[in-house]
Protein backbone atom coordinates (compact mmCIF):
# COMPACT_ATOMS: atom_id res chain seq x y z
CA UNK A 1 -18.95 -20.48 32.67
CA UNK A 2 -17.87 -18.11 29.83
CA UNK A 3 -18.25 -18.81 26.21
CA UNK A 4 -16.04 -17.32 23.33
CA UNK A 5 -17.48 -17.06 20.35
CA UNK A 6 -15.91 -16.19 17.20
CA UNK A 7 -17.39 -14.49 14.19
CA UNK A 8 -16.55 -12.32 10.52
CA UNK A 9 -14.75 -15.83 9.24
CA UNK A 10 -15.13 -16.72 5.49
CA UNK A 11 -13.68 -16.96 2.10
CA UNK A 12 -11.69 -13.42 0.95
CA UNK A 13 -9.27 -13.02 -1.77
CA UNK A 14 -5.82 -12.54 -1.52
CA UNK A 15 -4.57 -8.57 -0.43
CA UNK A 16 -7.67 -8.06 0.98
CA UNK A 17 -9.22 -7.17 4.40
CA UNK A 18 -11.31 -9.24 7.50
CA UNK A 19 -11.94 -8.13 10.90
CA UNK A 20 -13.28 -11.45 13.10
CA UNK A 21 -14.72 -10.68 16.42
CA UNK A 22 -14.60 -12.91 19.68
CA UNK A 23 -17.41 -11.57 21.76
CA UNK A 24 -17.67 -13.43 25.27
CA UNK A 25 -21.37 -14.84 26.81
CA UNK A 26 -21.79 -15.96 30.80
CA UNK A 27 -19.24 -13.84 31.63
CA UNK A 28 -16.97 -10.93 31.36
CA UNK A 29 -13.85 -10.89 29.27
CA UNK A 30 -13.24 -6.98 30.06
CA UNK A 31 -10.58 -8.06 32.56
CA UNK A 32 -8.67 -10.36 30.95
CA UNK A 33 -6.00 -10.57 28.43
CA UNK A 34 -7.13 -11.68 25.17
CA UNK A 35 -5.49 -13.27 22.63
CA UNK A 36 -5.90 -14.44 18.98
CA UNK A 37 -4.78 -17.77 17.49
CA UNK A 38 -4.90 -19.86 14.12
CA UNK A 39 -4.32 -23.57 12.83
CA UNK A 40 -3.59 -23.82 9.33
CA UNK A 41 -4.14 -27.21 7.96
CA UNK A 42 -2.20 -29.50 8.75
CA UNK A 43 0.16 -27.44 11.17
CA UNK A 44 0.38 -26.71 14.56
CA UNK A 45 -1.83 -24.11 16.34
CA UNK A 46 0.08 -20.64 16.90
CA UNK A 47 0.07 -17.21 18.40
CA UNK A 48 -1.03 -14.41 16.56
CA UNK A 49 -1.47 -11.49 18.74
CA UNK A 50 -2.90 -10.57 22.23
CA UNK A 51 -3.80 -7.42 24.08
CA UNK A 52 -3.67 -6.61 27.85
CA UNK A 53 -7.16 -5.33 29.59
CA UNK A 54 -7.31 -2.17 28.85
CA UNK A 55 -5.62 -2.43 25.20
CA UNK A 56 -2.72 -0.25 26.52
CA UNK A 57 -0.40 -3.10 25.26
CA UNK A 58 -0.43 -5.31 22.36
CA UNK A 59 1.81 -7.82 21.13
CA UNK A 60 1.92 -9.39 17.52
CA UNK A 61 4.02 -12.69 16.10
CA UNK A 62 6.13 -11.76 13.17
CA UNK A 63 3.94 -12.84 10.90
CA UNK A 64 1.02 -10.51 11.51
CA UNK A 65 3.01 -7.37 12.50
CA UNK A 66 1.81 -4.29 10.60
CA UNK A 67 -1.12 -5.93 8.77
CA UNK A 68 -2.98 -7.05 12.01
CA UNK A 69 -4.88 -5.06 14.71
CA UNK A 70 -6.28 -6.03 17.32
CA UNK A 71 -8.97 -4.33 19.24
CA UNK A 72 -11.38 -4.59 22.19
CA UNK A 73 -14.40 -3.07 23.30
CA UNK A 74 -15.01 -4.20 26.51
CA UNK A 75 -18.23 -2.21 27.02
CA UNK A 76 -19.15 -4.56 24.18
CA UNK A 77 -17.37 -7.48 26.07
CA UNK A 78 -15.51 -7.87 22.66
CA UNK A 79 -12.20 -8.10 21.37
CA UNK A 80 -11.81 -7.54 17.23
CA UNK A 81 -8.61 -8.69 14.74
CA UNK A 82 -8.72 -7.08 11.42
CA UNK A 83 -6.55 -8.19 9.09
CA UNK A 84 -5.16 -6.47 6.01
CA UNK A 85 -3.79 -7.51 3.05
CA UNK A 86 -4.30 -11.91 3.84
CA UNK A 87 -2.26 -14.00 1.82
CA UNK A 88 -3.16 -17.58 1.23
CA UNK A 89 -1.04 -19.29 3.71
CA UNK A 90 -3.33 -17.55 6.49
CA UNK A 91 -6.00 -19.58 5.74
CA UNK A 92 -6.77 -21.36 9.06
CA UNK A 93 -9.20 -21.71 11.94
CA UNK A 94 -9.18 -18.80 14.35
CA UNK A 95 -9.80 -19.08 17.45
CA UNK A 96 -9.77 -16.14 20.46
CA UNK A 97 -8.85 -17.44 23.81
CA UNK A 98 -8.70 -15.96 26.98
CA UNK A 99 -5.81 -15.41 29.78
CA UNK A 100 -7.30 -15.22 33.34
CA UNK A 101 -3.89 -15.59 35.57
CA UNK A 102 -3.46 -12.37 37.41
CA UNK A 103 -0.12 -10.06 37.21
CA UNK A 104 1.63 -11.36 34.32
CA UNK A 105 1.90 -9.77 30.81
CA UNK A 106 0.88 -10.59 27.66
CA UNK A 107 1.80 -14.35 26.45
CA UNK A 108 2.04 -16.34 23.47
CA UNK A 109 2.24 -19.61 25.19
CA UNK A 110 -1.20 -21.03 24.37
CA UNK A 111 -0.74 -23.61 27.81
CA UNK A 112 -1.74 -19.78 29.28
CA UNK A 113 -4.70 -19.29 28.02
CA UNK A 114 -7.81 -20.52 30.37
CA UNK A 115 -11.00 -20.47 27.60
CA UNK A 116 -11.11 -20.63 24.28
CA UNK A 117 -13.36 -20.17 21.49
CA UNK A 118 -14.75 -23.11 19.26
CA UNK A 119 -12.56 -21.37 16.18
CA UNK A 120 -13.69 -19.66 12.84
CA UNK A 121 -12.65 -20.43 9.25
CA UNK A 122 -10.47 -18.03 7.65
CA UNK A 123 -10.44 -18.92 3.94
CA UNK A 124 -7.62 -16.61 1.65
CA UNK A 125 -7.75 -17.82 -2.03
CA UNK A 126 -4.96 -16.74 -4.34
């Protein structure tokens, strides 16, 4: 069974840069859609961005539109989320999750998503 494991979490300050990576173990993630999501405390898990197999199409929430990027390197059975210029409120768990249901597009509905990661601290102080 496949493992997702996040990693690159920790404490920045405010305006500046992370990239976390999700890298996948007892299996393959290369084709899949991958997607990235967070849990701030004491809210609700939500969608931050995903990317189709082979990274020809992305999609981003609001939110994380033109600061975030996500990557993958699926010779390196990886997928990557920098993030640029964090502000506070981003301070969550991240977690990468994976979408294995064949011929549909990219989704933010995390009821989607087969496998997921255990989650990585993202800490943003002001």
């Amino acid at each position: 069974q496949v493992q997702l494991v996040e990693s690159g979490g920790g404490l920045v300050q405010a305006g500046e840069s992370l990239r976390l990576s999700c890298a996948a173990s007892g299996g393959t993630l290369s084709t899949y859609r991958m997607g990235w999501f967070r849990q701030a405390p004491g809210k609700e898990r939500e969608f931050v961005t995903a990317i189709s197999t082979s990274a020809g199409n992305t999609y981003y929430s609001e939110s994380a539109k033109g600061r975030f990027t996500i990557s993958r390197d699926n010779a390196k059975n990886t997928v990557y989320l920098k993030m640029n210029s964090q502000k506070p409120e981003e301070t969550a768990v991240y977690y990468c999750a994976e979408d294995r249901i064949p011929y549909r597009g990219l989704t933010t509905e995390q009821t989607s998503y087969d496998y997921w990661g255990q989650g990585i601290q993202v800490t943003v102080s002001s």
